[in-house]
PDB file of N, CA and C in Angstrom:
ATOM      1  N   UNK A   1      32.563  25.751  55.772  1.00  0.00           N
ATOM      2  CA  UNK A   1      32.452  27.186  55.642  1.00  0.00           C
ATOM      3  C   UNK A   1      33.225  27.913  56.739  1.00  0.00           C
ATOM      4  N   UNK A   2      34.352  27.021  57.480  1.00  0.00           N
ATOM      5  CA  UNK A   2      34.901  27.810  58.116  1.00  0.00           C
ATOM      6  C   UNK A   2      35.661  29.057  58.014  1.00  0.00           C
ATOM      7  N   UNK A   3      36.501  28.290  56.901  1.00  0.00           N
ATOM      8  CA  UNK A   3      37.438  29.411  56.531  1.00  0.00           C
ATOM      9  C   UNK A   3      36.921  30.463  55.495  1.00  0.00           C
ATOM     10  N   UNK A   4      35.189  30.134  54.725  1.00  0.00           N
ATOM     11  CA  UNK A   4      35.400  31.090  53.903  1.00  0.00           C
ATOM     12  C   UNK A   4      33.838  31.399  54.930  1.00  0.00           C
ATOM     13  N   UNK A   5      33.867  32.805  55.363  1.00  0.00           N
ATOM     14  CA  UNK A   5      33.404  33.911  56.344  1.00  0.00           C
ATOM     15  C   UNK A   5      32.591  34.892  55.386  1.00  0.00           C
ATOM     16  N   UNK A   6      31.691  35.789  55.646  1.00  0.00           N
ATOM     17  CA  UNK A   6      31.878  36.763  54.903  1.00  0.00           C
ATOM     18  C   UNK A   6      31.961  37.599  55.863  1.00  0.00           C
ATOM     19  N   UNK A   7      32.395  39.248  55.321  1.00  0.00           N
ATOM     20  CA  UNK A   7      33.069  40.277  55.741  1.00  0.00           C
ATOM     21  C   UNK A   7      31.875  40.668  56.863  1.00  0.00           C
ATOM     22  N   UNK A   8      30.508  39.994  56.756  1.00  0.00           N
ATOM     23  CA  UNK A   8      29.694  40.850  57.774  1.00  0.00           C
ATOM     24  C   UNK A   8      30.022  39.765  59.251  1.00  0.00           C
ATOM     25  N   UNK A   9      30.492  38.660  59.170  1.00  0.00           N
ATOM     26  CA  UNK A   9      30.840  37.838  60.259  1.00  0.00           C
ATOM     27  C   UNK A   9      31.840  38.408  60.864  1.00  0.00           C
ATOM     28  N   UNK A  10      32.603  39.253  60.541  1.00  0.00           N
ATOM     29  CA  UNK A  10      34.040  39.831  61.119  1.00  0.00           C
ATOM     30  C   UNK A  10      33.866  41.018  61.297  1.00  0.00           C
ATOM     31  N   UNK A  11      32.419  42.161  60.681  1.00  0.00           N
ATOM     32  CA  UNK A  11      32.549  43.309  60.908  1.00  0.00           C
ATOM     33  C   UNK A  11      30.764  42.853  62.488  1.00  0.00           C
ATOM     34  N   UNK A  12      30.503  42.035  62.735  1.00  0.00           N
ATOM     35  CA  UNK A  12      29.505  41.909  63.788  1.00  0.00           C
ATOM     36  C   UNK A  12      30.253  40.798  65.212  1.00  0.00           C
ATOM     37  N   UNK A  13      31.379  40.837  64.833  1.00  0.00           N
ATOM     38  CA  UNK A  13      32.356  39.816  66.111  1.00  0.00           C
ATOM     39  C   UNK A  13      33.518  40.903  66.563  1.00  0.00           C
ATOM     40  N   UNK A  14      33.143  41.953  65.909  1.00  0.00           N
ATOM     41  CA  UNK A  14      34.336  42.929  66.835  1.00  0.00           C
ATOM     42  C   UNK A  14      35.841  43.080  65.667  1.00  0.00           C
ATOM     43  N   UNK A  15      35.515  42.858  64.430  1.00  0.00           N
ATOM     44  CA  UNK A  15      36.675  43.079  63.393  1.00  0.00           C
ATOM     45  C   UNK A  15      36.566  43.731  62.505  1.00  0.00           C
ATOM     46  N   UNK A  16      36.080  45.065  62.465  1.00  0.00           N
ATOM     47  CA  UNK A  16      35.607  46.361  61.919  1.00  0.00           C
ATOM     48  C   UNK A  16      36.741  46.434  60.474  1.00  0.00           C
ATOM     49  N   UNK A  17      38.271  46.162  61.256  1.00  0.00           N
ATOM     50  CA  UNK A  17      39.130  46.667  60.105  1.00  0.00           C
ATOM     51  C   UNK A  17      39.070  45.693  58.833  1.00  0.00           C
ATOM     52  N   UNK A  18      38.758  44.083  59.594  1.00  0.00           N
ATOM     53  CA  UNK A  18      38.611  43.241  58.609  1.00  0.00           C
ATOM     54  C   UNK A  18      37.751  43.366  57.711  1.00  0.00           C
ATOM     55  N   UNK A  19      36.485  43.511  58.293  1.00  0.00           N
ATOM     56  CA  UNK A  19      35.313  43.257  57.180  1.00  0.00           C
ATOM     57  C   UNK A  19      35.583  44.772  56.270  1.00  0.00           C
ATOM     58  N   UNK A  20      36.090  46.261  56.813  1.00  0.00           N
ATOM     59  CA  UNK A  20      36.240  47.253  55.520  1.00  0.00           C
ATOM     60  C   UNK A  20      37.052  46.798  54.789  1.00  0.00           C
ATOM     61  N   UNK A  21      38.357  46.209  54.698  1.00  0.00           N
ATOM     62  CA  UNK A  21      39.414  45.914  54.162  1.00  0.00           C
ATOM     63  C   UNK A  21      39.121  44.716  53.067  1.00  0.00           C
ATOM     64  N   UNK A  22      38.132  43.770  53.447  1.00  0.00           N
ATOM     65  CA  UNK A  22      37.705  42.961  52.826  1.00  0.00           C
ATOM     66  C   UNK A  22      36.339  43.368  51.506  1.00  0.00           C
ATOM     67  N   UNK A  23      35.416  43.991  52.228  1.00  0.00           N
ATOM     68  CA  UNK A  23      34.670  45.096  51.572  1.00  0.00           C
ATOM     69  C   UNK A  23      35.422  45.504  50.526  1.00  0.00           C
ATOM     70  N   UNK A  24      36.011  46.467  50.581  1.00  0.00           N
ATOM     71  CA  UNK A  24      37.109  47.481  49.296  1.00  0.00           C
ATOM     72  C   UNK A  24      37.273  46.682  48.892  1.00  0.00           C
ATOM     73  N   UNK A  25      38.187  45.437  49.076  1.00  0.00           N
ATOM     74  CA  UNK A  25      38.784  44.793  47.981  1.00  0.00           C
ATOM     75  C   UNK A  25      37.975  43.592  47.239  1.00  0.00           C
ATOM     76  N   UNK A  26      36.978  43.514  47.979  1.00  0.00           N
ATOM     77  CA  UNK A  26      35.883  42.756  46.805  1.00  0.00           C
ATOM     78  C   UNK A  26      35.423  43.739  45.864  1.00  0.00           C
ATOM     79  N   UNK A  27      34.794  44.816  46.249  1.00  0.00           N
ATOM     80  CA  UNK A  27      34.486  45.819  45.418  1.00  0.00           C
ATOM     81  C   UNK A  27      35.342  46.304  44.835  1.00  0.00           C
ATOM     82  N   UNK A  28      37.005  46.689  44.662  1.00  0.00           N
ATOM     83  CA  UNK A  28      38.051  46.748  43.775  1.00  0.00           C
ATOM     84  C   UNK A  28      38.089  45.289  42.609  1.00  0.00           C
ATOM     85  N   UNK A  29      37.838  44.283  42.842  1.00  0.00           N
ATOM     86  CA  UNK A  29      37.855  43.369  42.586  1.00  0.00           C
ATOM     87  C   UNK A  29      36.675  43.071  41.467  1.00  0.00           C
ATOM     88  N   UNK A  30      35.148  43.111  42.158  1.00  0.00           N
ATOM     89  CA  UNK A  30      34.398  43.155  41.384  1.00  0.00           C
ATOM     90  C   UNK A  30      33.745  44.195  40.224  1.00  0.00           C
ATOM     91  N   UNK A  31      34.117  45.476  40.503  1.00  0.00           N
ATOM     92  CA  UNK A  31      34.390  46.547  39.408  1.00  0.00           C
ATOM     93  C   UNK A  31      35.308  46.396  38.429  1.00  0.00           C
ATOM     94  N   UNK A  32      36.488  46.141  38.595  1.00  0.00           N
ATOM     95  CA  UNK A  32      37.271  45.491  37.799  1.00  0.00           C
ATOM     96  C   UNK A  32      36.721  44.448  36.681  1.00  0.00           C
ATOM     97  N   UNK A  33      36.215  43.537  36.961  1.00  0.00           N
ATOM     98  CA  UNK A  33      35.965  42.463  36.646  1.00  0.00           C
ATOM     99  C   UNK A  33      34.574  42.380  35.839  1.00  0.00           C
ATOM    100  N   UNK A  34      33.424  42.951  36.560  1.00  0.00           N
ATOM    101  CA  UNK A  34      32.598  42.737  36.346  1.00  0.00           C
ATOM    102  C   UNK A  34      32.040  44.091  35.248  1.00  0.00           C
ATOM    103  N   UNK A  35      32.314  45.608  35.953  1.00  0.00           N
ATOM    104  CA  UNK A  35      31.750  46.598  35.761  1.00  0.00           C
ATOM    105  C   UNK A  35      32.904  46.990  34.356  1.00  0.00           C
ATOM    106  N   UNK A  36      34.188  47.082  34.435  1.00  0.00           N
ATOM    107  CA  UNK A  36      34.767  47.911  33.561  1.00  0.00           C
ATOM    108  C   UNK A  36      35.175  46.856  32.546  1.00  0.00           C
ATOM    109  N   UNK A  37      35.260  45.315  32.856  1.00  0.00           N
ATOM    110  CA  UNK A  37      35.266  44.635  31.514  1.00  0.00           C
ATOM    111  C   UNK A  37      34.044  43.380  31.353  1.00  0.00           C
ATOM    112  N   UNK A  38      33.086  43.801  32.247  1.00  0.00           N
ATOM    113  CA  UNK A  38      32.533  42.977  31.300  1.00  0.00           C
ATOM    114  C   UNK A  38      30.947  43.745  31.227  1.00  0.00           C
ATOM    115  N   UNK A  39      30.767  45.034  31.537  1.00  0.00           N
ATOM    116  CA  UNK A  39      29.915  46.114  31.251  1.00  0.00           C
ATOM    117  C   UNK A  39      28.548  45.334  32.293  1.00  0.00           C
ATOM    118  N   UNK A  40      28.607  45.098  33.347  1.00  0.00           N
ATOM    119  CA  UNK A  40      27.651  44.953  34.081  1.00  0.00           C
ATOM    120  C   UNK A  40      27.294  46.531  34.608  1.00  0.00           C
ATOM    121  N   UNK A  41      26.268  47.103  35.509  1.00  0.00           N
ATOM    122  CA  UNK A  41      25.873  47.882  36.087  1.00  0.00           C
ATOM    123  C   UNK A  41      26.192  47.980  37.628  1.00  0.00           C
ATOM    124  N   UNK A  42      27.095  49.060  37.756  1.00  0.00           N
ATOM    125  CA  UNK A  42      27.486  49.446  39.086  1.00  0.00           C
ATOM    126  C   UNK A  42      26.600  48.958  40.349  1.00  0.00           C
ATOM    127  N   UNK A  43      25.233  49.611  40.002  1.00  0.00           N
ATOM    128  CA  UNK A  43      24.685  49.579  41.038  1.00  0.00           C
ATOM    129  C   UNK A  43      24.139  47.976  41.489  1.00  0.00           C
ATOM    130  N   UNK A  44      24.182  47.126  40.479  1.00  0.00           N
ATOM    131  CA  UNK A  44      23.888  45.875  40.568  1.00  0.00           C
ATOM    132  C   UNK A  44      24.900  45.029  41.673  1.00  0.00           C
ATOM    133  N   UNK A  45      26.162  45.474  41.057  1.00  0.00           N
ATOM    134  CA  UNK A  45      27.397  44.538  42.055  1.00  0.00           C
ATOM    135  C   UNK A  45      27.476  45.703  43.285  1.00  0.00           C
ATOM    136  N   UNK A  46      27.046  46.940  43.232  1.00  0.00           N
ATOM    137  CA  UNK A  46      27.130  47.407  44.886  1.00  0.00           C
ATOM    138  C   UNK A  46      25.948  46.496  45.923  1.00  0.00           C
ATOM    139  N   UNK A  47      24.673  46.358  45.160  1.00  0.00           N
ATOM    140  CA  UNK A  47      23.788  46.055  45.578  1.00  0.00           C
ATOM    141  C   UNK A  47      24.132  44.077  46.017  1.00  0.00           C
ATOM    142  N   UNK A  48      24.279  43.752  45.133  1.00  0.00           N
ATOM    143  CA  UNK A  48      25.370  42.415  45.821  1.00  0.00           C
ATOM    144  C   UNK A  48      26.390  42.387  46.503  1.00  0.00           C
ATOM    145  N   UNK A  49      26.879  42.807  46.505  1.00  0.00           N
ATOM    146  CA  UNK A  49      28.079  43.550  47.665  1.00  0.00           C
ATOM    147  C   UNK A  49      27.597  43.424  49.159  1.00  0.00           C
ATOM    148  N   UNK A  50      26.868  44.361  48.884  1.00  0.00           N
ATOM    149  CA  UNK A  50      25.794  44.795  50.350  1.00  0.00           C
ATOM    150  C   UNK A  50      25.275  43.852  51.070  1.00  0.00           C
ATOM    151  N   UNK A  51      24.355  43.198  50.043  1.00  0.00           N
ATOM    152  CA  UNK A  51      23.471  42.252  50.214  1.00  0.00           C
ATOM    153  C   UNK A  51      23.953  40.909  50.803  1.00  0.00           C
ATOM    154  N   UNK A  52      25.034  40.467  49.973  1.00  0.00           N
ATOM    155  CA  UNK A  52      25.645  39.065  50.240  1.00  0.00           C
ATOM    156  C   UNK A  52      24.630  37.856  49.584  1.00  0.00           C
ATOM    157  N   UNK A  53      24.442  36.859  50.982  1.00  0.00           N
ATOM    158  CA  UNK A  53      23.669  35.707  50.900  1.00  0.00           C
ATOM    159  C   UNK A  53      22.394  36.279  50.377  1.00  0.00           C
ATOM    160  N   UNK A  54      22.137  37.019  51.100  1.00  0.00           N
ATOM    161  CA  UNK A  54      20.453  38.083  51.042  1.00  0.00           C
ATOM    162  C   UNK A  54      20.223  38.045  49.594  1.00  0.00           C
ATOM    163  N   UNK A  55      21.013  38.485  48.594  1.00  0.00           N
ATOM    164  CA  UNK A  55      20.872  38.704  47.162  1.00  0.00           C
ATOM    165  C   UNK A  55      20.063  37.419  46.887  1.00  0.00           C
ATOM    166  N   UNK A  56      20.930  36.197  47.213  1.00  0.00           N
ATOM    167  CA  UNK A  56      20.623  34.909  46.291  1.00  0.00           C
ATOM    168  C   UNK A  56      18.911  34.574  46.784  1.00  0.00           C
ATOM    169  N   UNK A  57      18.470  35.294  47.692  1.00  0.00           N
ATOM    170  CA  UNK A  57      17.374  34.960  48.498  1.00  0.00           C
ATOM    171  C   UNK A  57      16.223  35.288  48.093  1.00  0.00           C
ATOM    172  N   UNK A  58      16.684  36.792  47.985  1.00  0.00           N
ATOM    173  CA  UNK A  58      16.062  37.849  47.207  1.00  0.00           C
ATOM    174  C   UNK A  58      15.523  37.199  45.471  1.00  0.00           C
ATOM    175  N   UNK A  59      16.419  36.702  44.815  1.00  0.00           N
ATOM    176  CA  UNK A  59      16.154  36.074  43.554  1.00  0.00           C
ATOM    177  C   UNK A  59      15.199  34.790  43.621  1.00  0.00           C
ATOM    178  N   UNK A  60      15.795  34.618  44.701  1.00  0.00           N
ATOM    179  CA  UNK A  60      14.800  33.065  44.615  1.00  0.00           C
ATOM    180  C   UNK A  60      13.287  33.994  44.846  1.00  0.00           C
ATOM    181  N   UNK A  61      12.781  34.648  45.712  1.00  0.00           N
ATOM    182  CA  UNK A  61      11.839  35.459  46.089  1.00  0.00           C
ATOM    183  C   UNK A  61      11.185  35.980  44.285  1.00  0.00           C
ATOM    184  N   UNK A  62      11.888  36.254  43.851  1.00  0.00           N
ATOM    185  CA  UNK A  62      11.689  36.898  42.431  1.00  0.00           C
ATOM    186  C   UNK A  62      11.104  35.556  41.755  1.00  0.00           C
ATOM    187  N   UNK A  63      11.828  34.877  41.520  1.00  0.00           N
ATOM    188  CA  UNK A  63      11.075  33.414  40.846  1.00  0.00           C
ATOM    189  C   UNK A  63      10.373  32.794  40.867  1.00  0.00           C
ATOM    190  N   UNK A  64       9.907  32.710  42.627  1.00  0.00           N
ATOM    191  CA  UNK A  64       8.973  32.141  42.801  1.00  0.00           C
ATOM    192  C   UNK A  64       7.725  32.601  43.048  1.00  0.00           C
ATOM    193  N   UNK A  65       7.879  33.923  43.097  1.00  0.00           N
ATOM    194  CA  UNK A  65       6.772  34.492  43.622  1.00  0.00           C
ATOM    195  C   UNK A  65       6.183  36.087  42.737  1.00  0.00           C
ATOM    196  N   UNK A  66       7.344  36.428  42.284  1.00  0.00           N
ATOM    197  CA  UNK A  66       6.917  37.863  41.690  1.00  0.00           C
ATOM    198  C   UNK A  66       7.102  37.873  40.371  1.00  0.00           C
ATOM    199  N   UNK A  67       7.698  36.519  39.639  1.00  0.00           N
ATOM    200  CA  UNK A  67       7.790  36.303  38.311  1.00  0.00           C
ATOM    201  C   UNK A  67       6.447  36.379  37.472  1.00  0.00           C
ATOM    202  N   UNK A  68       5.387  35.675  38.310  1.00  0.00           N
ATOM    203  CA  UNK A  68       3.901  35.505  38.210  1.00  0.00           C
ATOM    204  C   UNK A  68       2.771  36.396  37.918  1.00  0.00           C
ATOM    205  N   UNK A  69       3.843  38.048  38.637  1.00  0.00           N
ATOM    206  CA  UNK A  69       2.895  39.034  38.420  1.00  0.00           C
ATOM    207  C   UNK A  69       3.354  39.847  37.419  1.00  0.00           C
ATOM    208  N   UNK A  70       4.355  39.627  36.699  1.00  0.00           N
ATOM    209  CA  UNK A  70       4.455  40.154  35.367  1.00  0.00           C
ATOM    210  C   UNK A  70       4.340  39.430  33.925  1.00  0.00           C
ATOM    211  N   UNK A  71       3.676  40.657  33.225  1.00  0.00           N
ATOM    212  CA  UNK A  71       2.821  40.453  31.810  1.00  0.00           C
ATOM    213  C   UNK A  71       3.705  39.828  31.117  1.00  0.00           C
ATOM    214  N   UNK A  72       2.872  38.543  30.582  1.00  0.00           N
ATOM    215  CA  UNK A  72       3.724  37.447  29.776  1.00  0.00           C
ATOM    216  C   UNK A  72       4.818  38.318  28.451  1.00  0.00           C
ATOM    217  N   UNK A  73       3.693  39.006  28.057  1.00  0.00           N
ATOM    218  CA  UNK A  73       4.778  40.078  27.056  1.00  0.00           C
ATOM    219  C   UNK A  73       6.184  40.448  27.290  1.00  0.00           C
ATOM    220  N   UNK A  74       6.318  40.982  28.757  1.00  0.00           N
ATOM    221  CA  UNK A  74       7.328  41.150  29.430  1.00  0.00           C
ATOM    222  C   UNK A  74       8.372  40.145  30.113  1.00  0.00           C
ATOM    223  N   UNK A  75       7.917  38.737  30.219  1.00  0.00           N
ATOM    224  CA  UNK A  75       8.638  37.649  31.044  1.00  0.00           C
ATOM    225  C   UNK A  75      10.050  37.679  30.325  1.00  0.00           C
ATOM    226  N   UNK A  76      10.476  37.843  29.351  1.00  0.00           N
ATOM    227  CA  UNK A  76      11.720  37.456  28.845  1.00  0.00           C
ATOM    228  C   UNK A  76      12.393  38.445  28.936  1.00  0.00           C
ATOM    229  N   UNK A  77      12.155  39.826  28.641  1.00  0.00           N
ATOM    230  CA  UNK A  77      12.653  41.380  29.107  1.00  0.00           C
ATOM    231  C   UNK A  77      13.122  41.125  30.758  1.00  0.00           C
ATOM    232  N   UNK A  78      12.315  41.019  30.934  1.00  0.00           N
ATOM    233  CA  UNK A  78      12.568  41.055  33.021  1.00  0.00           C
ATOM    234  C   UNK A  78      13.358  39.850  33.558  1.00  0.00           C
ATOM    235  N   UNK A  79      13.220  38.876  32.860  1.00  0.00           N
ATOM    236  CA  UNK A  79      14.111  37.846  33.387  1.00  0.00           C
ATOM    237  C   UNK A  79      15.692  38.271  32.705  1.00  0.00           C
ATOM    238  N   UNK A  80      15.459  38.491  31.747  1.00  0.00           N
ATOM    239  CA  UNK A  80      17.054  39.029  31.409  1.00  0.00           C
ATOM    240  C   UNK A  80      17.593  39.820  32.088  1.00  0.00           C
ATOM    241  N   UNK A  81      16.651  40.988  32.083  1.00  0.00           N
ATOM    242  CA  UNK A  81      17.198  42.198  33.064  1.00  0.00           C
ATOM    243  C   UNK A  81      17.665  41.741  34.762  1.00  0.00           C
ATOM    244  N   UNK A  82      16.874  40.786  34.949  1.00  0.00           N
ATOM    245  CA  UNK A  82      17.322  40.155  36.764  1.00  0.00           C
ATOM    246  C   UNK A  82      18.164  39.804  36.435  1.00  0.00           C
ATOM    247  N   UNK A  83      18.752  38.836  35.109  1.00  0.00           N
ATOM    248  CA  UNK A  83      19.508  38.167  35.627  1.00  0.00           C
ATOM    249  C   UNK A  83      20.918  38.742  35.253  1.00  0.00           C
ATOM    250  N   UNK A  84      20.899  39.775  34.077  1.00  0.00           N
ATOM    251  CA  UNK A  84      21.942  40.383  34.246  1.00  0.00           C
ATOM    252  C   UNK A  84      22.522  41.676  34.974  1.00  0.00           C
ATOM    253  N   UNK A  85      21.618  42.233  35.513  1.00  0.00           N
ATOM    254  CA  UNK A  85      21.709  43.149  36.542  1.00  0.00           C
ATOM    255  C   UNK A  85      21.436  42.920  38.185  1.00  0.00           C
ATOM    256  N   UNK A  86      21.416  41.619  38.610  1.00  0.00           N
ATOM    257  CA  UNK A  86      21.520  41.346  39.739  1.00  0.00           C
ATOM    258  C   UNK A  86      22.128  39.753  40.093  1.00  0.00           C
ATOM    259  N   UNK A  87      21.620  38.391  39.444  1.00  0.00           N
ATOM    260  CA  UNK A  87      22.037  37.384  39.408  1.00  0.00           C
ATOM    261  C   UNK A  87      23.222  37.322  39.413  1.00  0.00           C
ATOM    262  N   UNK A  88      23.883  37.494  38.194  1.00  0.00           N
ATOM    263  CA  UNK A  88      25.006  37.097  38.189  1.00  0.00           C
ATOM    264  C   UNK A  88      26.473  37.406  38.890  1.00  0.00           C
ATOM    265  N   UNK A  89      25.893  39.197  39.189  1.00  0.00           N
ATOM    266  CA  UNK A  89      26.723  39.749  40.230  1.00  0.00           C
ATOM    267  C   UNK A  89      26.800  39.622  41.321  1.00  0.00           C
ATOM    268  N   UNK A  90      25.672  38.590  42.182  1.00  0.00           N
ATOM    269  CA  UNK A  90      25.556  38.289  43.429  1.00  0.00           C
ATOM    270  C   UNK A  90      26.078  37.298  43.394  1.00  0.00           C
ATOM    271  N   UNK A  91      25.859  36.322  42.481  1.00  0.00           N
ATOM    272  CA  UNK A  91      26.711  35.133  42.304  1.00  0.00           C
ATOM    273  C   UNK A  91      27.956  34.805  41.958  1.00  0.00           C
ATOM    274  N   UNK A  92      28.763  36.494  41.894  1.00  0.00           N
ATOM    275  CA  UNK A  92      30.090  36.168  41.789  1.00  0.00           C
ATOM    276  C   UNK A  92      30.848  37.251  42.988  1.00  0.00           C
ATOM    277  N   UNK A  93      29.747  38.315  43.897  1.00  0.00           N
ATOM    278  CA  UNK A  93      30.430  38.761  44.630  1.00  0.00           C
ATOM    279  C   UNK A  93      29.996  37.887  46.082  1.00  0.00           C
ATOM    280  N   UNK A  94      28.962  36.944  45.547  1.00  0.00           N
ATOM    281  CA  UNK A  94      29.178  35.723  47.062  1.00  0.00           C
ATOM    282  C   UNK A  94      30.556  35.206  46.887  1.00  0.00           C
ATOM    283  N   UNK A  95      30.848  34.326  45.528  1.00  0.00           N
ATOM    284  CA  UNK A  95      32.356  33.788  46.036  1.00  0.00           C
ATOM    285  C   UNK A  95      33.769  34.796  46.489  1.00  0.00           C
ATOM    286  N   UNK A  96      33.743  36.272  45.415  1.00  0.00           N
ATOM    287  CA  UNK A  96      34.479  36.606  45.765  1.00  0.00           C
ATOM    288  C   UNK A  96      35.052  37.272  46.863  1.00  0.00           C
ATOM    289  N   UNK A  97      33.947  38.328  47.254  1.00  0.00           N
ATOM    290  CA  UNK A  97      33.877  38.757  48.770  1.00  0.00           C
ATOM    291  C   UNK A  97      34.397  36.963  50.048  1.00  0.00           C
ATOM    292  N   UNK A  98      33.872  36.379  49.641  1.00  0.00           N
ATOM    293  CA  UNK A  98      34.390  34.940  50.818  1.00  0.00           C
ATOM    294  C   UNK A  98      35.532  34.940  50.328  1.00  0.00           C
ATOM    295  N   UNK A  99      36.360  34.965  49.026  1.00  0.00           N
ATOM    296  CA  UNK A  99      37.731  34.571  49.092  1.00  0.00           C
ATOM    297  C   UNK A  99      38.741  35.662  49.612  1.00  0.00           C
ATOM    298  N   UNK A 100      38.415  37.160  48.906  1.00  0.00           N
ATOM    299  CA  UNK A 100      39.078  38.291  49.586  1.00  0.00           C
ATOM    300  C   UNK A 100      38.595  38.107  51.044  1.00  0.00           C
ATOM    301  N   UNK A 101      37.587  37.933  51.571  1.00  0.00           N
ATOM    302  CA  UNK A 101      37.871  38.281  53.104  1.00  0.00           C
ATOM    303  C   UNK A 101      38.393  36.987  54.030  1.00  0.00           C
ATOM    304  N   UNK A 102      38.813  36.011  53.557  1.00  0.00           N
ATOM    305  CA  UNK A 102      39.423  34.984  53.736  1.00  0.00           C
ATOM    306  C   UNK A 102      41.132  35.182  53.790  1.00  0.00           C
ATOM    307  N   UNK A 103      41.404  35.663  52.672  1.00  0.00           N
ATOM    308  CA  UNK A 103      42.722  36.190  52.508  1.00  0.00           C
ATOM    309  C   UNK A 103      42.891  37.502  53.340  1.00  0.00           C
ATOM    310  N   UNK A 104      42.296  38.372  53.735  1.00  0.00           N
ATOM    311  CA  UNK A 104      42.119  39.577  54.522  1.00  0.00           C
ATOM    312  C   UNK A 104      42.301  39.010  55.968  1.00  0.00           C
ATOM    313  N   UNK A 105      41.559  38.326  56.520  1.00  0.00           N
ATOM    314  CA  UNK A 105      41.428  37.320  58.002  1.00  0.00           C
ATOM    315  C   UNK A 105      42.525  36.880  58.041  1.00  0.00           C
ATOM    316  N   UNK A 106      43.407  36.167  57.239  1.00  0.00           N
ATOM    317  CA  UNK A 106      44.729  35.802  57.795  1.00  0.00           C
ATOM    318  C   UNK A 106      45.707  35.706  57.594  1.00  0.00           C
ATOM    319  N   UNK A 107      45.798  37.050  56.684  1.00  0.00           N
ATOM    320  CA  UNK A 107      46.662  38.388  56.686  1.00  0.00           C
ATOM    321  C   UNK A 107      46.695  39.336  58.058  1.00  0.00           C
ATOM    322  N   UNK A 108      45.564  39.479  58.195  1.00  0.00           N
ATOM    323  CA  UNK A 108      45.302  40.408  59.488  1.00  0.00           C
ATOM    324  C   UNK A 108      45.505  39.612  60.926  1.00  0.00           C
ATOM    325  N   UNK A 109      45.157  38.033  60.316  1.00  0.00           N
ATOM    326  CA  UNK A 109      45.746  37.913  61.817  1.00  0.00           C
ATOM    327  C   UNK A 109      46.574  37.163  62.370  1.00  0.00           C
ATOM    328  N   UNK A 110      47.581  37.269  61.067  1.00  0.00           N
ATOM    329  CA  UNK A 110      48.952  37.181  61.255  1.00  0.00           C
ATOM    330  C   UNK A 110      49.873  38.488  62.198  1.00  0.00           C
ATOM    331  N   UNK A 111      49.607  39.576  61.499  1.00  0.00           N
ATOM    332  CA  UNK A 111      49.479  41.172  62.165  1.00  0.00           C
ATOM    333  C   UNK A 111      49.117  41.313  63.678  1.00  0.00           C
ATOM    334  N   UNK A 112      48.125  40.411  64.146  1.00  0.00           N
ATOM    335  CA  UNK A 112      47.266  41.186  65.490  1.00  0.00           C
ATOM    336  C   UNK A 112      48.572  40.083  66.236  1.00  0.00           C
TER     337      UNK A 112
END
């Protein structure tokens, strides 16, 4: 996991320009991709965005523990809804955010 970082390792070591630059372009990246062709919900891939690792954590938290307190009626509604409004977008702006800010890191520090 050396080389693939995420943008909050470079914006908490003193590389402010990296981790925004990397930021935008995951989020250019994952709007693209996710929001305008394949009709996910904005706020889902901002909220993975943000989140990072935290997201995948957060889900596990959901499964194991808060799946339990909703009405069986509802288990298949709500699991869909997690998983297409938060799962899958965390699970594709973990890889992509690591590859854009990978490519961002040494681009940039070729530059410095």
């Amino acid at each position: 996991m050396k080389y693939f970082r995420s943008y909050w390792y470079y914006w908490y070591t003193g590389q402010p320009v990296v981790a925004l630059v990397s930021m935008a372009g995951s989020f250019l990246l994952l709007f693209l991709g996710l929001v305008w062709l394949g009709g996910f919900s904005l706020w889902g891939v901002l909220l993975a965005l943000v989140l990072d690792a935290l997201g995948l954590v957060f889900v596990l938290i959901y499964v194991l523990v808060l799946r339990t307190f909703v009405p069986d009626l509802l288990v298949v509604q709500a699991d869909f809804w997690v998983l297409n409004q938060f799962v899958l977008p965390a699970i594709a702006a973990f890889f992509v955010s690591r590859l854009v800010t990978g490519v961002v890191a040494r681009l940039w520090g070729r530059r410095v």
